[in-house]
N, C-alpha and C. Protein backbone atom coordinates (compact mmCIF):
# COMPACT_ATOMS: atom_id res chain seq x y z
N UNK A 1 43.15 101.44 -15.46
CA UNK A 1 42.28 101.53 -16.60
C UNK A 1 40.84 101.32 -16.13
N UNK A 2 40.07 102.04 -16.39
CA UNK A 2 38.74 101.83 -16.26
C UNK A 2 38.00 100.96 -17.38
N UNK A 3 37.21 100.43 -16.43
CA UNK A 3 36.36 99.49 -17.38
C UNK A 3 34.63 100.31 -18.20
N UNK A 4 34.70 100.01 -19.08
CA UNK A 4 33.28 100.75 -19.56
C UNK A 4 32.40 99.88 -20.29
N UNK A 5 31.01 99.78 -19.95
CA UNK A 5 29.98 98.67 -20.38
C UNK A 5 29.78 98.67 -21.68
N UNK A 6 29.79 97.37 -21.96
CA UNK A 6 29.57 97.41 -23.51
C UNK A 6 28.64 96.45 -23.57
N UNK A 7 27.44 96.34 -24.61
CA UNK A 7 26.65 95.42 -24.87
C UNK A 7 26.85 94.86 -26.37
N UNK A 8 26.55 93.66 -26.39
CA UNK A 8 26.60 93.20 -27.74
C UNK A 8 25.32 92.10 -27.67
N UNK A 9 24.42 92.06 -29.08
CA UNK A 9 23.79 91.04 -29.40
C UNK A 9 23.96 89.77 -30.02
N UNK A 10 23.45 88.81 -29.60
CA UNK A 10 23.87 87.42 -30.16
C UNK A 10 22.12 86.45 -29.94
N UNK A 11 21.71 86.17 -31.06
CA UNK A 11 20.85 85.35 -30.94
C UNK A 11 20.58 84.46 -30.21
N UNK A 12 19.26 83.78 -29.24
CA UNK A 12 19.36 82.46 -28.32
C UNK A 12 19.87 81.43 -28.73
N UNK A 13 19.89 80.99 -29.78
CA UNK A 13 20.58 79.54 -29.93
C UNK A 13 22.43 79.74 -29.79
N UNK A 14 22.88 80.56 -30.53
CA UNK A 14 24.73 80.60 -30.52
C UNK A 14 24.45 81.40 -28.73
N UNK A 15 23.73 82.32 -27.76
CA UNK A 15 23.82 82.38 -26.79
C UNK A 15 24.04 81.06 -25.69
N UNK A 16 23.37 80.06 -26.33
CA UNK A 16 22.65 79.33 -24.92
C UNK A 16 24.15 78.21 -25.93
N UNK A 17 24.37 77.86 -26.94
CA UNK A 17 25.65 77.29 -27.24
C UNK A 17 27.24 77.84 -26.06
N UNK A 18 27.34 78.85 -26.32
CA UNK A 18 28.20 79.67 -25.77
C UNK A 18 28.05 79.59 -24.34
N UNK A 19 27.04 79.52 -23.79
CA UNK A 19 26.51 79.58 -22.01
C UNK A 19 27.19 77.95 -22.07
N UNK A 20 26.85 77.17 -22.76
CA UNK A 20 26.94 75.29 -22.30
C UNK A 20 28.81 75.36 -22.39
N UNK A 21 29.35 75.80 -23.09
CA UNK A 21 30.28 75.76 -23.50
C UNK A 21 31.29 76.54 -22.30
N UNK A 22 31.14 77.68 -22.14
CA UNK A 22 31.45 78.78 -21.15
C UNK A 22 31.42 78.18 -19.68
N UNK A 23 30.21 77.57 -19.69
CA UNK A 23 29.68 76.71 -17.78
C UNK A 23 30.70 76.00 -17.78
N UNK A 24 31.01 75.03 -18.62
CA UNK A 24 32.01 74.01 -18.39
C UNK A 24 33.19 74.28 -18.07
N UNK A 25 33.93 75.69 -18.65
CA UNK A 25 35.21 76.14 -18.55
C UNK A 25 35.06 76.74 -17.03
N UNK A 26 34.09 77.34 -16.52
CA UNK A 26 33.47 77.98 -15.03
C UNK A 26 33.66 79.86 -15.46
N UNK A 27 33.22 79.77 -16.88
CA UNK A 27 33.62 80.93 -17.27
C UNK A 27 32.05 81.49 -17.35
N UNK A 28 32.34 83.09 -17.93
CA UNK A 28 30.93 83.84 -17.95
C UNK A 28 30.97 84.15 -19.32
N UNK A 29 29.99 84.82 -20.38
CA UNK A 29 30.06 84.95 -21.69
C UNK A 29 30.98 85.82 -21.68
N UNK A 30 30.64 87.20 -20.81
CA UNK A 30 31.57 88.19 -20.96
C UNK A 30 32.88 87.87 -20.56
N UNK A 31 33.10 87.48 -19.45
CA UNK A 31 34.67 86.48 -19.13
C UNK A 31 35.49 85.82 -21.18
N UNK A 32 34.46 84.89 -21.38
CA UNK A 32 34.95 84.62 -23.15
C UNK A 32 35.08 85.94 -24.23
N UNK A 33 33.86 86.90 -24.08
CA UNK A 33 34.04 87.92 -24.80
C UNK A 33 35.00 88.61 -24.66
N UNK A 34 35.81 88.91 -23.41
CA UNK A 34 36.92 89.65 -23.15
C UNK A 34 38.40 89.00 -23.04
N UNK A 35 38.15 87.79 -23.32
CA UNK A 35 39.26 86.95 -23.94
C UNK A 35 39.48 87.07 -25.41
N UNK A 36 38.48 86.65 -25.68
CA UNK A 36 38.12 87.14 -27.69
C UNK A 36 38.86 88.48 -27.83
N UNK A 37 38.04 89.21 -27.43
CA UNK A 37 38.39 91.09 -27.77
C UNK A 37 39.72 91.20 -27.33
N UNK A 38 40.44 90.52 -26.49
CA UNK A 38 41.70 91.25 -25.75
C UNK A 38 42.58 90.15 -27.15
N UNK A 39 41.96 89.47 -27.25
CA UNK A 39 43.37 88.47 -28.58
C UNK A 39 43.15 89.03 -29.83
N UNK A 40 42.18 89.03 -30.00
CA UNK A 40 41.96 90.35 -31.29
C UNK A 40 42.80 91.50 -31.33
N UNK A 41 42.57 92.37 -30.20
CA UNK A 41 43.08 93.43 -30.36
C UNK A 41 44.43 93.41 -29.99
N UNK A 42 45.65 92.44 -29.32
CA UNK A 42 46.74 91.75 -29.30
C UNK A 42 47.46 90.86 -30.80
N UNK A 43 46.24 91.41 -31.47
CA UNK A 43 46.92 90.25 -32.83
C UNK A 43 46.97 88.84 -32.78
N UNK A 44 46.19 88.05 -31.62
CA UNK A 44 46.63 86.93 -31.36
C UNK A 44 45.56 86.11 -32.31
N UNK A 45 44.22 86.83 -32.62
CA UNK A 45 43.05 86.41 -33.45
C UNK A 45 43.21 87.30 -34.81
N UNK A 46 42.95 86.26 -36.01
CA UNK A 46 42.58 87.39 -36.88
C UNK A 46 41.63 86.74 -38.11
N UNK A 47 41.01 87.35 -37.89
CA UNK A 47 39.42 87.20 -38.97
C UNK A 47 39.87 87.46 -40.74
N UNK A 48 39.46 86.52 -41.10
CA UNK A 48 39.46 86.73 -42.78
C UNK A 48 38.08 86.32 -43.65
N UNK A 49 37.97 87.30 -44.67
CA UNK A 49 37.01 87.24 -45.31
C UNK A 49 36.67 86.74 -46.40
N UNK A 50 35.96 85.76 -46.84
CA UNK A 50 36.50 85.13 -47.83
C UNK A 50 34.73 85.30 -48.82
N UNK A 51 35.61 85.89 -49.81
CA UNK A 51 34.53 85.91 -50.67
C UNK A 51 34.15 85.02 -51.75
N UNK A 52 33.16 84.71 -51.76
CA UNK A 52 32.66 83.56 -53.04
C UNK A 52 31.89 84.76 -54.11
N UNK A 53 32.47 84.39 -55.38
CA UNK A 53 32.00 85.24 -56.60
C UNK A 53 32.34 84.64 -58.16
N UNK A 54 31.28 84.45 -58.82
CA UNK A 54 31.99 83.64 -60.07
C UNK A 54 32.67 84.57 -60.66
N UNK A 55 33.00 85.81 -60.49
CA UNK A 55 33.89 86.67 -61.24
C UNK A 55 35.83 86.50 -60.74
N UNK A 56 36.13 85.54 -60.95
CA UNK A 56 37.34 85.39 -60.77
C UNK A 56 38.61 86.46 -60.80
N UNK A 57 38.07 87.46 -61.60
CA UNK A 57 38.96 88.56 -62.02
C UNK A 57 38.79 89.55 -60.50
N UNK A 58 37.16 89.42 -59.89
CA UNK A 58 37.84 90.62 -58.52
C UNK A 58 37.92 89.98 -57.57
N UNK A 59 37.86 88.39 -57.97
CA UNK A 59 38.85 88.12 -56.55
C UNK A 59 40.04 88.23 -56.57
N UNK A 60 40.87 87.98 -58.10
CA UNK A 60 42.04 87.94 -58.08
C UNK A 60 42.65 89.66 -57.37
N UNK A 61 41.64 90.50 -57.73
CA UNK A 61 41.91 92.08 -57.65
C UNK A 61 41.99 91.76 -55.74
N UNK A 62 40.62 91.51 -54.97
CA UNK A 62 40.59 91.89 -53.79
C UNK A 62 41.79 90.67 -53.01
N UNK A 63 42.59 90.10 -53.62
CA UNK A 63 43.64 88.84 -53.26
C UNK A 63 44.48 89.78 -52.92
N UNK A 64 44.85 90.67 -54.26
CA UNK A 64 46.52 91.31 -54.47
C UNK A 64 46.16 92.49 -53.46
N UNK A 65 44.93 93.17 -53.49
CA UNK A 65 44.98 94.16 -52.72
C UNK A 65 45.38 93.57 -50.84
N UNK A 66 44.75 92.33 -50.50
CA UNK A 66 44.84 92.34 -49.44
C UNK A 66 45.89 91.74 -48.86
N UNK A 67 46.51 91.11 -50.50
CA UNK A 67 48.53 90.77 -49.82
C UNK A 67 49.14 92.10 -50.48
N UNK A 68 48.74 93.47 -50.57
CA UNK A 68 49.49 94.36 -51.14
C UNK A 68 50.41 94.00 -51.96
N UNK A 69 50.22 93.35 -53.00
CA UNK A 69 50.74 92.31 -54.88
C UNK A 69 50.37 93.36 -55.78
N UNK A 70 50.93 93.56 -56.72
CA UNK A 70 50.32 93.98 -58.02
C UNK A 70 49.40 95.76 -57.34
N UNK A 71 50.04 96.53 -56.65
CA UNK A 71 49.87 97.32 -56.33
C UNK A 71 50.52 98.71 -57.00
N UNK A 72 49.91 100.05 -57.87
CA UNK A 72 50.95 100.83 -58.01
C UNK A 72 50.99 102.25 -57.02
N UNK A 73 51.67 102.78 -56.95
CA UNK A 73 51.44 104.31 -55.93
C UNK A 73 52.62 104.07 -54.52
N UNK A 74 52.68 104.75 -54.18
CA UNK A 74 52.04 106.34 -54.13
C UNK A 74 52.24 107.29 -54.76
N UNK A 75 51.16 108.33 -55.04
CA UNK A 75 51.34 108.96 -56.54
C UNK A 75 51.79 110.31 -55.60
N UNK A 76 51.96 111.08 -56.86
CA UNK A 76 52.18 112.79 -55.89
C UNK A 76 51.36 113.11 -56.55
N UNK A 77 50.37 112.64 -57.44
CA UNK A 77 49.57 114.01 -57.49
C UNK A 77 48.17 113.14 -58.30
N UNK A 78 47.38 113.72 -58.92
CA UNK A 78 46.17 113.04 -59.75
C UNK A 78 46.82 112.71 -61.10
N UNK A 79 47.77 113.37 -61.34
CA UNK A 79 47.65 113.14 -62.76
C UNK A 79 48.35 111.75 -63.01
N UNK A 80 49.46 111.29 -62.16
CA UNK A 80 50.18 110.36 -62.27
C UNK A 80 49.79 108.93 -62.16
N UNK A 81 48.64 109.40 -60.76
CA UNK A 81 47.69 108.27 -60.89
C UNK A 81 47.15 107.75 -62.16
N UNK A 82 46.11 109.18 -62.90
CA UNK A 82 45.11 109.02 -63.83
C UNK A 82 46.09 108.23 -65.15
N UNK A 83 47.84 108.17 -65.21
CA UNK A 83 48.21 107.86 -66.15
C UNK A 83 48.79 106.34 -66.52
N UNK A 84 48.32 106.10 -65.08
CA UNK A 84 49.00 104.42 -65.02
C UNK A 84 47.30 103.53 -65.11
N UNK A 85 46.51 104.45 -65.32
CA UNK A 85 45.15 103.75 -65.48
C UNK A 85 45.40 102.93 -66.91
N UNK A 86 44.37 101.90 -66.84
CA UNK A 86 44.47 100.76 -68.46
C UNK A 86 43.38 101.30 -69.06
């Protein structure tokens, strides 16, 4: 597998956090970044988003959507969709 350069930005303060943190392990940022990215993309990391909104009703909506709850379809066509609308 070939390797191909990638850059990413990160502000000086979480940089020079990450460098103090990284030195100690005898690691490099990118050494941590490619630990990160390889558990990510292994499933071993996984990021969630959590939204704050006083509308309680689309969180409850973006909840069910993202445990696939209270879901209807798959439709075959538009109309079947358009008929389970409220």
């Amino acid at each position: 597998m070939k390797n191909k350069l990638s850059t990413i930005f990160i502000d000086k303060e979480t940089k020079d956090k990450v460098q103090k943190i990284a030195k100690k392990l005898h690691l490099s940022i990118s050494g941590i970044a490619r630990i990160l990215l390889n558990d990510f993309a292994d499933g071993k990391i996984q990021i969630r988003i959590v939204m704050l909104s006083e509308r309680s009703d689309i969180c409850d909506l973006i909840f069910d959507v993202s445990n696939k709850k209270n879901i209807e379809g798959p439709f075959e066509n538009a109309e079947d969709f358009i008929s389970t609308m409220k």
